[in-house]
N, C-alpha and C. Protein backbone atom coordinates (compact mmCIF):
# COMPACT_ATOMS: atom_id res chain seq x y z
N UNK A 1 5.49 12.86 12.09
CA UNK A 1 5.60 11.66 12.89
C UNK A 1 6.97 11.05 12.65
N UNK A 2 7.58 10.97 13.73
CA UNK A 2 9.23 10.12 13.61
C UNK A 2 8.89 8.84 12.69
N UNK A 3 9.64 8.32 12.27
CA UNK A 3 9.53 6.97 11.62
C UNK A 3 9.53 5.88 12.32
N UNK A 4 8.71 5.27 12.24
CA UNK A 4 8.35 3.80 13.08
C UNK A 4 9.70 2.58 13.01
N UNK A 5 9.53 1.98 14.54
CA UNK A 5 10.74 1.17 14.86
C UNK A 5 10.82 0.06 14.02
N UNK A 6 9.63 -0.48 13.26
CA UNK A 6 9.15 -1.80 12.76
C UNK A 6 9.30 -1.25 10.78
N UNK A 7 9.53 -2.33 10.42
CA UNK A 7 8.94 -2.23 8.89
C UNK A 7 7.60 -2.33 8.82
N UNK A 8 6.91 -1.40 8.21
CA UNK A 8 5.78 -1.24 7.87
C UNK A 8 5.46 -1.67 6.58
N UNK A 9 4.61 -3.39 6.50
CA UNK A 9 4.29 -3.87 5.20
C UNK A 9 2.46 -3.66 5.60
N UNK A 10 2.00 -3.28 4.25
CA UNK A 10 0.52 -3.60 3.74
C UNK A 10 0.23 -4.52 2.84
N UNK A 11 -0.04 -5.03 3.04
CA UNK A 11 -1.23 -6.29 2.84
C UNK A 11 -2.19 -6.34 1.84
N UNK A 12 -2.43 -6.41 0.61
CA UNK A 12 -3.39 -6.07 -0.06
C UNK A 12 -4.15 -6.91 -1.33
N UNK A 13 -4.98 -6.91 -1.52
CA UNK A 13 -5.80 -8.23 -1.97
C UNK A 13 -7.40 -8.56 -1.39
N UNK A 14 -8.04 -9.22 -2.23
CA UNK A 14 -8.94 -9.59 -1.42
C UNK A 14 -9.35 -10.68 -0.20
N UNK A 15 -8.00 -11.50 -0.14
CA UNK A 15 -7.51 -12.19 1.09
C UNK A 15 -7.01 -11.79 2.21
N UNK A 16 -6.33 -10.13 2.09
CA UNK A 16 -5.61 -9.75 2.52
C UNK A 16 -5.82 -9.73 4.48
N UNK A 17 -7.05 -9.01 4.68
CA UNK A 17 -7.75 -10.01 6.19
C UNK A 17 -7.03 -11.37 6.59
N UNK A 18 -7.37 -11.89 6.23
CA UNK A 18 -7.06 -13.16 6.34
C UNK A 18 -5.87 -14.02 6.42
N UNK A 19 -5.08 -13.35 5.58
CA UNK A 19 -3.59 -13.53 5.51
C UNK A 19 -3.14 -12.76 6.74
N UNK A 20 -3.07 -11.65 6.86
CA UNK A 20 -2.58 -10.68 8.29
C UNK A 20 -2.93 -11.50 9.51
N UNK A 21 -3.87 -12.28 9.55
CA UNK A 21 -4.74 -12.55 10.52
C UNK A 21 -3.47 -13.91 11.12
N UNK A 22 -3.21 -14.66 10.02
CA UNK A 22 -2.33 -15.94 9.95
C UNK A 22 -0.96 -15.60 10.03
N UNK A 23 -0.59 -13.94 9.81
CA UNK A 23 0.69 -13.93 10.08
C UNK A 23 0.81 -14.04 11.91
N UNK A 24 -0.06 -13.69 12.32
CA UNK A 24 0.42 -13.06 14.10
C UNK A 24 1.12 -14.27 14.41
N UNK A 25 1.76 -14.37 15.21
CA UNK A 25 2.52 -15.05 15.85
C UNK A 25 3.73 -15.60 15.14
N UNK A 26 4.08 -15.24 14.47
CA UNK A 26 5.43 -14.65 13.71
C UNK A 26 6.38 -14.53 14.48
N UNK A 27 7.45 -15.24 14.63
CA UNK A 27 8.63 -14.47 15.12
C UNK A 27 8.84 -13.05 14.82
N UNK A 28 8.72 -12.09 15.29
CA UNK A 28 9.27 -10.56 14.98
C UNK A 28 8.19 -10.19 14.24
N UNK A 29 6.71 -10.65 14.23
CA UNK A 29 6.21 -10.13 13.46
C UNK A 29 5.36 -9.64 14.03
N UNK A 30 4.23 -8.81 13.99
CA UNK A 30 3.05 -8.07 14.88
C UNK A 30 2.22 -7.45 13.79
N UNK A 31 1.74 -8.60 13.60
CA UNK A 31 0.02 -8.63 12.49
C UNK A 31 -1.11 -7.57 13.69
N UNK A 32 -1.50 -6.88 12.67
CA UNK A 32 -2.40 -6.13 13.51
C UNK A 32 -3.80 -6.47 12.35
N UNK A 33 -5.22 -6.14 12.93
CA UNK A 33 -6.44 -6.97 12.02
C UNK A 33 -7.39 -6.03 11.87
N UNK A 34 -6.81 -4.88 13.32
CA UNK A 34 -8.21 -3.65 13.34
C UNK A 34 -7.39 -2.84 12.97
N UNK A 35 -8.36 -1.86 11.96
CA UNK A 35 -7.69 -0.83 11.31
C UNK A 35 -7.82 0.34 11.86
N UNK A 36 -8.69 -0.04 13.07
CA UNK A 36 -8.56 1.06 14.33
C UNK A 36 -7.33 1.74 14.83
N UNK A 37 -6.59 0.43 14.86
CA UNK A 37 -5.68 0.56 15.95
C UNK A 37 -4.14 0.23 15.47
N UNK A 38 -4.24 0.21 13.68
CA UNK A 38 -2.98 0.50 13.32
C UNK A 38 -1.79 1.55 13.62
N UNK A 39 -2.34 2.52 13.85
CA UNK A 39 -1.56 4.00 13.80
C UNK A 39 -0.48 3.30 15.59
N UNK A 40 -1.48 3.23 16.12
CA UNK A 40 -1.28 2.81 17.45
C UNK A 40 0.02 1.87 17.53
N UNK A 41 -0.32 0.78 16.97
CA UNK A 41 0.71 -0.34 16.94
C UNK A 41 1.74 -0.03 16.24
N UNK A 42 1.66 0.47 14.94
CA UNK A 42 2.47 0.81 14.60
C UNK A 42 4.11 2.01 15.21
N UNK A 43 3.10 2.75 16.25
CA UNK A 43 3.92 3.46 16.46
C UNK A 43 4.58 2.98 17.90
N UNK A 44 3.67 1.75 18.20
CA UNK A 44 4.48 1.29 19.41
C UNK A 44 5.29 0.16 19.37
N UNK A 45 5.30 -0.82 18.24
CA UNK A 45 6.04 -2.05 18.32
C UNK A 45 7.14 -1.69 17.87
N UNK A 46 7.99 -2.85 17.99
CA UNK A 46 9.35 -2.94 18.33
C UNK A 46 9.86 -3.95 17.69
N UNK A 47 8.56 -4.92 17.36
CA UNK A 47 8.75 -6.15 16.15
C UNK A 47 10.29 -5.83 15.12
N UNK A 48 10.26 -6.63 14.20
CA UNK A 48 10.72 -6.30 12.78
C UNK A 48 9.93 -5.78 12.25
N UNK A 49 8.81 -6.40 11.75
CA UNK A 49 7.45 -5.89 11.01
C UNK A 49 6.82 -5.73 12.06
N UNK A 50 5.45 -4.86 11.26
CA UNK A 50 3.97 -4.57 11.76
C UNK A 50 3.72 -4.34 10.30
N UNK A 51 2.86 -5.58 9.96
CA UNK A 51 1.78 -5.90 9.15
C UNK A 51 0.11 -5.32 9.23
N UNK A 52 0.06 -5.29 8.52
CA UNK A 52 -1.65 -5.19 8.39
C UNK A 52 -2.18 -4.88 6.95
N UNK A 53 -3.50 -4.28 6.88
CA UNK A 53 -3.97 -4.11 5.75
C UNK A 53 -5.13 -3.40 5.47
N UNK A 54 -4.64 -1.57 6.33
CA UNK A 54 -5.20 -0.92 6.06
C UNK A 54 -4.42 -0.05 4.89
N UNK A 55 -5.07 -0.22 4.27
CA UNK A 55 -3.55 1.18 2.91
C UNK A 55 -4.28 2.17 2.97
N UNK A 56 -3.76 2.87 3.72
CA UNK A 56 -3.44 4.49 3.46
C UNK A 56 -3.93 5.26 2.07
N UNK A 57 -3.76 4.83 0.95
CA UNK A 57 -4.09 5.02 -0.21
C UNK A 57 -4.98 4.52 -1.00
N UNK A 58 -5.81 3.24 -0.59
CA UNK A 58 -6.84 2.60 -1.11
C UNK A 58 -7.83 3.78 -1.89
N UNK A 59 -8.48 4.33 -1.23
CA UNK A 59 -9.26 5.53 -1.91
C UNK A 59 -8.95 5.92 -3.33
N UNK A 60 -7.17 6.20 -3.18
CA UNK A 60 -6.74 7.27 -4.35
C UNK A 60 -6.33 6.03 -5.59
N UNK A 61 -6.44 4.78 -4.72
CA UNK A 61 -5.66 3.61 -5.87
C UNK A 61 -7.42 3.25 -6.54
N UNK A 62 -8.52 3.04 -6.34
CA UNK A 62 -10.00 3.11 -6.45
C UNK A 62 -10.26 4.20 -7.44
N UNK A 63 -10.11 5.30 -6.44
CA UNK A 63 -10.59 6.73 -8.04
C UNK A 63 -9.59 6.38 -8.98
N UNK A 64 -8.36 6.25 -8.81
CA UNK A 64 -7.41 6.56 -10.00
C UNK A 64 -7.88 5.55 -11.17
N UNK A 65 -7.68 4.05 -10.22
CA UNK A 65 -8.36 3.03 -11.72
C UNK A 65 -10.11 3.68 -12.12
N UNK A 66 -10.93 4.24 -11.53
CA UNK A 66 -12.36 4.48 -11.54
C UNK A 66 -11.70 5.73 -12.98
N UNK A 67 -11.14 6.59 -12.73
CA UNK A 67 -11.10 7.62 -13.67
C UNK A 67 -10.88 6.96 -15.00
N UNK A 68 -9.63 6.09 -14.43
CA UNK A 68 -9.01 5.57 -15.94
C UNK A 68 -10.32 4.43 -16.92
N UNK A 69 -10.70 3.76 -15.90
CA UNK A 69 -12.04 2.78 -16.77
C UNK A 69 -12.99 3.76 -16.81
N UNK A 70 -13.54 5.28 -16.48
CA UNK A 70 -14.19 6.02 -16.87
C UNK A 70 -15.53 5.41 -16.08
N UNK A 71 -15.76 5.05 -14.42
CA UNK A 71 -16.20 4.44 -13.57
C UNK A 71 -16.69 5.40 -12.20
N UNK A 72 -15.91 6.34 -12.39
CA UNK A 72 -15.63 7.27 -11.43
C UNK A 72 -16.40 8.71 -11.79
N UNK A 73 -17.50 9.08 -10.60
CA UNK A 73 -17.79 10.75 -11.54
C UNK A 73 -16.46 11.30 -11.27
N UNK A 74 -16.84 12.59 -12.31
CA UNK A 74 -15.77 13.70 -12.13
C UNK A 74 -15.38 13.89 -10.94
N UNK A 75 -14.16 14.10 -10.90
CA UNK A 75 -13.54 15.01 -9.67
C UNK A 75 -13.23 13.94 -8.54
N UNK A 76 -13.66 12.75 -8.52
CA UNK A 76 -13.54 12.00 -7.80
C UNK A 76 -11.75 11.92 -7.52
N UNK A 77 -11.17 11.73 -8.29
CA UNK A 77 -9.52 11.66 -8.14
C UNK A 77 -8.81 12.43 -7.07
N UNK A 78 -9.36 13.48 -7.76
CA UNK A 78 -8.89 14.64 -7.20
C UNK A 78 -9.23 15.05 -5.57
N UNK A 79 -10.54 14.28 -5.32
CA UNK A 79 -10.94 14.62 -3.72
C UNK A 79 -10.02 13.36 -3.24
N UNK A 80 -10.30 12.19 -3.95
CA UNK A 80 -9.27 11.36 -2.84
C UNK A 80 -7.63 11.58 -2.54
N UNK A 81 -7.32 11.87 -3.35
CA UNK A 81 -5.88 12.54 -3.75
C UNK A 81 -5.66 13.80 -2.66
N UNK A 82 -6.54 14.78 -2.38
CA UNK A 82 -6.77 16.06 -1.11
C UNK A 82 -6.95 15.08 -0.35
N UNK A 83 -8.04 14.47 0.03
CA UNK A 83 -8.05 13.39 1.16
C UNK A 83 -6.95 13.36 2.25
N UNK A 84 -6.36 12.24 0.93
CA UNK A 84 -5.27 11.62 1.09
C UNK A 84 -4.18 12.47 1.74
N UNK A 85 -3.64 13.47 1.03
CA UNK A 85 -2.53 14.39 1.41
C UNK A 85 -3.13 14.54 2.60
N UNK A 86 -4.13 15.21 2.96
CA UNK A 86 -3.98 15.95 4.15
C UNK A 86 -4.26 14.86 5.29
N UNK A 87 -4.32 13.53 5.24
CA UNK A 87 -3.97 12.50 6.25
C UNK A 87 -2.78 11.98 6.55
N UNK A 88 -2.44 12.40 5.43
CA UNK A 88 -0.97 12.34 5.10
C UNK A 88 0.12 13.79 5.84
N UNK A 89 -0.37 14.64 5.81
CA UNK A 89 0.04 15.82 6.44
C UNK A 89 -0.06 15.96 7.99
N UNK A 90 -0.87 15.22 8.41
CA UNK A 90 -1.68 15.50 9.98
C UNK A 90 -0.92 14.26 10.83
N UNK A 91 -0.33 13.30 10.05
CA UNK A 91 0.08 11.80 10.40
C UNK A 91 -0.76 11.08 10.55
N UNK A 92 -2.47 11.58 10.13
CA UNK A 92 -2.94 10.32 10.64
C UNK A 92 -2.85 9.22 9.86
N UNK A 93 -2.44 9.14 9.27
CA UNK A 93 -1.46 7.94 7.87
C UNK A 93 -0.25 7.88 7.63
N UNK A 94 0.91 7.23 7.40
CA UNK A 94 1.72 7.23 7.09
C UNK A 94 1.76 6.27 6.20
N UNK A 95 2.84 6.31 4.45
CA UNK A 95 2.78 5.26 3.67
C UNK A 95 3.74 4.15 4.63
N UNK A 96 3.38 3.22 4.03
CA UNK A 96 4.45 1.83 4.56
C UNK A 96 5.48 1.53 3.56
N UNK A 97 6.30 1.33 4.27
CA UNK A 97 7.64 1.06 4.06
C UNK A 97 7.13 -0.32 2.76
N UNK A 98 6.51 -0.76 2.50
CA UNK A 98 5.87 -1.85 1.55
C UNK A 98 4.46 -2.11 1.21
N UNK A 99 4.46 -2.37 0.31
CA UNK A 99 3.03 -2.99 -0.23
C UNK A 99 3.24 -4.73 -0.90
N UNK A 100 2.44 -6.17 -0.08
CA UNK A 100 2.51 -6.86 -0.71
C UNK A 100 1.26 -6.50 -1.22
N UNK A 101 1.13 -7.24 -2.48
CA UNK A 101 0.06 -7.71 -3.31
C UNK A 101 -0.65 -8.88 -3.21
N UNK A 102 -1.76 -9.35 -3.20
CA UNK A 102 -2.10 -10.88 -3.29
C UNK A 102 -2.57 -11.46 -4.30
N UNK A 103 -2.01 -12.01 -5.19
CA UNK A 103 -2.47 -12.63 -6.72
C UNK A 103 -2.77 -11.55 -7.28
N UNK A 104 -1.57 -11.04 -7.98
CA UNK A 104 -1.87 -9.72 -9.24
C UNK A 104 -2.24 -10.37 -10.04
N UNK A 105 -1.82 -11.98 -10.77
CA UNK A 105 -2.68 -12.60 -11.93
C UNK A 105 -3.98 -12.12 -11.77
N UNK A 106 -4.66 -11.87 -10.48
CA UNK A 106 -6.37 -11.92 -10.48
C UNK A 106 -6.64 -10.39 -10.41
N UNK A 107 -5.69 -9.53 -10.69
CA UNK A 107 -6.72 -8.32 -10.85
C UNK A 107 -6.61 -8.17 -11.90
N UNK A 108 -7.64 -6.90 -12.14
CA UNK A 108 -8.08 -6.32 -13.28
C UNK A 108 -7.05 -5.54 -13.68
N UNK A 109 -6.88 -5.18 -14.99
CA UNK A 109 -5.63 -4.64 -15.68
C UNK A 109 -5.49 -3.44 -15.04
N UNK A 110 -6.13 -2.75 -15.02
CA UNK A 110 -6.40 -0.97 -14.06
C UNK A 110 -5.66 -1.32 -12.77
N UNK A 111 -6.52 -2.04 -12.29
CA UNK A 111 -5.74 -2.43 -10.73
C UNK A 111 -3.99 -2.95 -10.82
N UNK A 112 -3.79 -3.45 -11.68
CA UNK A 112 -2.57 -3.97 -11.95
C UNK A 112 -1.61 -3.07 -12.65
N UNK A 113 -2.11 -2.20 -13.30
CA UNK A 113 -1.01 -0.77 -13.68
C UNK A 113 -1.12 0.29 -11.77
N UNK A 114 -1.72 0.17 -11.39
CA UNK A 114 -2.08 1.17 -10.15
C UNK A 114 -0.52 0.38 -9.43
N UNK A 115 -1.07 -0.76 -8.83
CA UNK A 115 0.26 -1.42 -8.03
C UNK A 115 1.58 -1.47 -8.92
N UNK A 116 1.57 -1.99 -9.97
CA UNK A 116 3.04 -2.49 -10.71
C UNK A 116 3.54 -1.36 -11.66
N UNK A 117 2.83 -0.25 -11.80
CA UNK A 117 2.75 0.71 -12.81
C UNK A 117 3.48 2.10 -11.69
N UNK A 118 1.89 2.84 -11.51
CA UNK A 118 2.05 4.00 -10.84
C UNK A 118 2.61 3.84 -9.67
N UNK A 119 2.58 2.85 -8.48
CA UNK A 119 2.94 2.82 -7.27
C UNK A 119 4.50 1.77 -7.39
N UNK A 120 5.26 1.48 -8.22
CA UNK A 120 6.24 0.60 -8.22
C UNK A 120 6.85 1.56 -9.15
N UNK A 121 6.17 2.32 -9.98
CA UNK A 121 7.35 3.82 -10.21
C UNK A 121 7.32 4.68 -9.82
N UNK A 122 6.64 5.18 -8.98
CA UNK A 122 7.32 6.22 -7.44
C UNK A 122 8.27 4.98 -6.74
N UNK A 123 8.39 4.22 -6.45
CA UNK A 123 9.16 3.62 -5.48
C UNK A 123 9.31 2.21 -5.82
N UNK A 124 9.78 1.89 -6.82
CA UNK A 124 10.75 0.53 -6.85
C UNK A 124 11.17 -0.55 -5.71
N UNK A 125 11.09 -1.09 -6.24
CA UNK A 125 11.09 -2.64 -5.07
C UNK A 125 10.40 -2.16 -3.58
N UNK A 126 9.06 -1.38 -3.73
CA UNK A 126 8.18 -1.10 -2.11
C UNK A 126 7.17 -1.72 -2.80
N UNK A 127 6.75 -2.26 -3.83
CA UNK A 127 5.19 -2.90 -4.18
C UNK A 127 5.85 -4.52 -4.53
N UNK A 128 5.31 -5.56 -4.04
CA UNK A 128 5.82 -6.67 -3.88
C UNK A 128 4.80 -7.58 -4.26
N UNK A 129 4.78 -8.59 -5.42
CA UNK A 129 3.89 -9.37 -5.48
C UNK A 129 3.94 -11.02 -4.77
N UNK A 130 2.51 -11.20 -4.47
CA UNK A 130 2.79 -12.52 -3.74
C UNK A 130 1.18 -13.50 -4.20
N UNK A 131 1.46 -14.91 -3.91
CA UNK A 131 0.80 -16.07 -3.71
C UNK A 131 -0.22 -15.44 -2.51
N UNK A 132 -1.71 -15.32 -2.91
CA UNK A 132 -2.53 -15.28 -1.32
C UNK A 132 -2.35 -16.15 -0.15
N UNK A 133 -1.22 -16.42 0.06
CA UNK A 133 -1.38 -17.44 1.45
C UNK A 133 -0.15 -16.97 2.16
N UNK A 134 -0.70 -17.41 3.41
CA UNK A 134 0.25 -16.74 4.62
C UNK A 134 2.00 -17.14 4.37
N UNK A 135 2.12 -18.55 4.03
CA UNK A 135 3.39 -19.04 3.56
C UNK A 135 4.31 -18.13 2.50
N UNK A 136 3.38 -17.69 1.54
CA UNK A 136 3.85 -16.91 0.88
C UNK A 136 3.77 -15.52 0.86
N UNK A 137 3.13 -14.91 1.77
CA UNK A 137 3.80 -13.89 2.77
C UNK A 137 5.04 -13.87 3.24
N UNK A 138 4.71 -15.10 4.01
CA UNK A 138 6.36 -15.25 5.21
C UNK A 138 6.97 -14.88 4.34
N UNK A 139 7.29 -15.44 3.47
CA UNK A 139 8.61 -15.86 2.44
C UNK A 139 9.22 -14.72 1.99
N UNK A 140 8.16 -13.94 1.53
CA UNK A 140 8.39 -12.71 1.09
C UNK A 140 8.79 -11.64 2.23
N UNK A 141 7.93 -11.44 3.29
CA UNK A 141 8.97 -10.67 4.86
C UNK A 141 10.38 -11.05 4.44
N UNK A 142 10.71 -12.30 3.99
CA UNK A 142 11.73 -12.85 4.98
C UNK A 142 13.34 -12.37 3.13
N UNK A 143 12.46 -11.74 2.94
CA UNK A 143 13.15 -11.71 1.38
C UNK A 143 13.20 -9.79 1.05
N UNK A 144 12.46 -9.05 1.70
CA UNK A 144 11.93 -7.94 1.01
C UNK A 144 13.29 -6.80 0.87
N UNK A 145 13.98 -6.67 -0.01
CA UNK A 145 15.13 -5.77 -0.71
C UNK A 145 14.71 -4.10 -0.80
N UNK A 146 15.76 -3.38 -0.51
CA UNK A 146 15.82 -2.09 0.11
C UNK A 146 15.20 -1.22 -1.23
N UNK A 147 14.83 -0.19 -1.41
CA UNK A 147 14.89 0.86 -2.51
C UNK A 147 14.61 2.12 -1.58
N UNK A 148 14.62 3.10 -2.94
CA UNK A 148 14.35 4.60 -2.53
C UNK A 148 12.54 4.60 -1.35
N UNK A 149 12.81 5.20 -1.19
CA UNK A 149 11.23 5.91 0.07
C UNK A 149 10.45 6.61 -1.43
N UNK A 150 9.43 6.73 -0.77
CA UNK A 150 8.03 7.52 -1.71
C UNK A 150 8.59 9.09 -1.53
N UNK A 151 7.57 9.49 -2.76
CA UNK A 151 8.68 10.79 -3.01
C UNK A 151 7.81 11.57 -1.76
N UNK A 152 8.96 12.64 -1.40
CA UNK A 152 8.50 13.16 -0.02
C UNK A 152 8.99 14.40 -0.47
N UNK A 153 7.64 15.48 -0.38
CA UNK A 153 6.68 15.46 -0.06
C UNK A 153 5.61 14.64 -1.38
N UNK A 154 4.66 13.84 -0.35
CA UNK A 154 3.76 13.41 -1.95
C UNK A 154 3.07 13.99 -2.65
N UNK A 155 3.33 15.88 -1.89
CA UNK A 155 1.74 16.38 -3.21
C UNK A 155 2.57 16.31 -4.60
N UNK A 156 3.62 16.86 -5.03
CA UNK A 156 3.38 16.67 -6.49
C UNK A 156 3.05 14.98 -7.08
N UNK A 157 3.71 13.89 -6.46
CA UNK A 157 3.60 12.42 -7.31
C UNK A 157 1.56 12.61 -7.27
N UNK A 158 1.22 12.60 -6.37
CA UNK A 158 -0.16 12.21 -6.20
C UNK A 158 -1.15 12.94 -6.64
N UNK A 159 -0.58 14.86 -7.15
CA UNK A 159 -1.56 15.18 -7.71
C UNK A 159 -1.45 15.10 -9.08
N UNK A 160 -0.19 14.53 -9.74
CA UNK A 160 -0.12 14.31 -10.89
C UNK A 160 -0.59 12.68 -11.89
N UNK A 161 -1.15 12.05 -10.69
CA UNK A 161 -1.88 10.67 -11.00
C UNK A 161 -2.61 11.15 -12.29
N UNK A 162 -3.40 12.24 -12.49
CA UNK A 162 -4.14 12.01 -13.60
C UNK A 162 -3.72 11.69 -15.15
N UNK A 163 -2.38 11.96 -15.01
CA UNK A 163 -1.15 12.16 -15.90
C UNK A 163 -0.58 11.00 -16.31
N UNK A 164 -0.64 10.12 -15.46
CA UNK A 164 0.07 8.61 -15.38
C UNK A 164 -1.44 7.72 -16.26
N UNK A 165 -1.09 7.14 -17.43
CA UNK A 165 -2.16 6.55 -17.69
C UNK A 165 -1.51 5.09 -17.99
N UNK A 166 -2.64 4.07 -17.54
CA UNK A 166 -2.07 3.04 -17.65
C UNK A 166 -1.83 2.37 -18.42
N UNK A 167 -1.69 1.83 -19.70
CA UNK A 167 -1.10 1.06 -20.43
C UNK A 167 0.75 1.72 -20.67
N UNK A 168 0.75 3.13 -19.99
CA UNK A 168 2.08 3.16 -20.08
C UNK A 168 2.80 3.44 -18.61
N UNK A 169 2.08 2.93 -17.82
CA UNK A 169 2.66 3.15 -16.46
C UNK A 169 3.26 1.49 -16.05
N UNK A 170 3.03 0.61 -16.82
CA UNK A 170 3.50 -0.83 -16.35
C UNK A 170 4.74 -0.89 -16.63
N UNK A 171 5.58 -1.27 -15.34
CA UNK A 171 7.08 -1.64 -15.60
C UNK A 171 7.83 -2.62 -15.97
């Protein structure tokens, strides 16, 4: 899939609905709410951004903390991780150019090595933490600083998650 005209930020949190919902009408911005119809928008706007808050990776960010708190049966990693790639292979996913966060104070330590750990060391300044509220969204669009892309191709970073453990994956 060519690369999309828009910056592609995700949204993520348990507000994260809700916040996307309050970005639309954004100057340059194009909040999308159905996760139907991301692929779609995404590949048609023209915005600056296209927001939303379906992640592509939720699954593999779930098993990975599930393995590490020992939450997860076996093998679970590993199917979301295949999953993953091969949605990843077909385009019916593409990662986004960003990940905000919504109140990392409020997750759980697992969850908080996954975003600031494993996913902010594949790719530096693409995981972004923020205040749950739309204001502090904006702020952050209106702020978000360049780094390297996710390593491409992702099968080796993603099948080597099991490897990354967290108390030493935090940056």
């Amino acid at each position: 899939m060519a690369r999309p005209n828009s910056t592609v930020v995700v949204v993520v949190g348990e507000s994260a609905g809700g916040v996307v919902a309050g970005l639309d009408g954004l100057a340059n911005v194009r909040a999308v709410t159905d996760a139907d119809t991301v692929g779609l928008a995404v590949g048609r706007s023209h915005s600056a951004y296209v927001v939303h808050h379906a992640d592509p990776l939720a699954e593999v960010g779930a098993a990975w903390a599930g393995f590490f708190d020992g939450t997860a049966p076996t093998g679970t990693l590993e199917v979301a991780v295949e999953a993953a790639l091969a949605r990843l292979r077909t385009d019916a996913v593409t990662l986004p150019d960003y990940y905000v966060v919504l109140d990392p104070d409020g997750l759980a330590d697992t969850a908080k090595h996954w975003w600031f750990g494993v996913l902010a060391g594949a790719s530096p300044n693409r995981v972004v933490p923020s205040a749950a509220s739309v204001g502090a969204v904006r702020d952050v669009l209106s702020a978000l600083a360049p780094g390297r892309w996710w390593p491409d191709p992702p099968d080796e970073w993603l099948h080597g998650l099991a490897r990354v453990v967290p108390d030493r994956a935090l940056h």
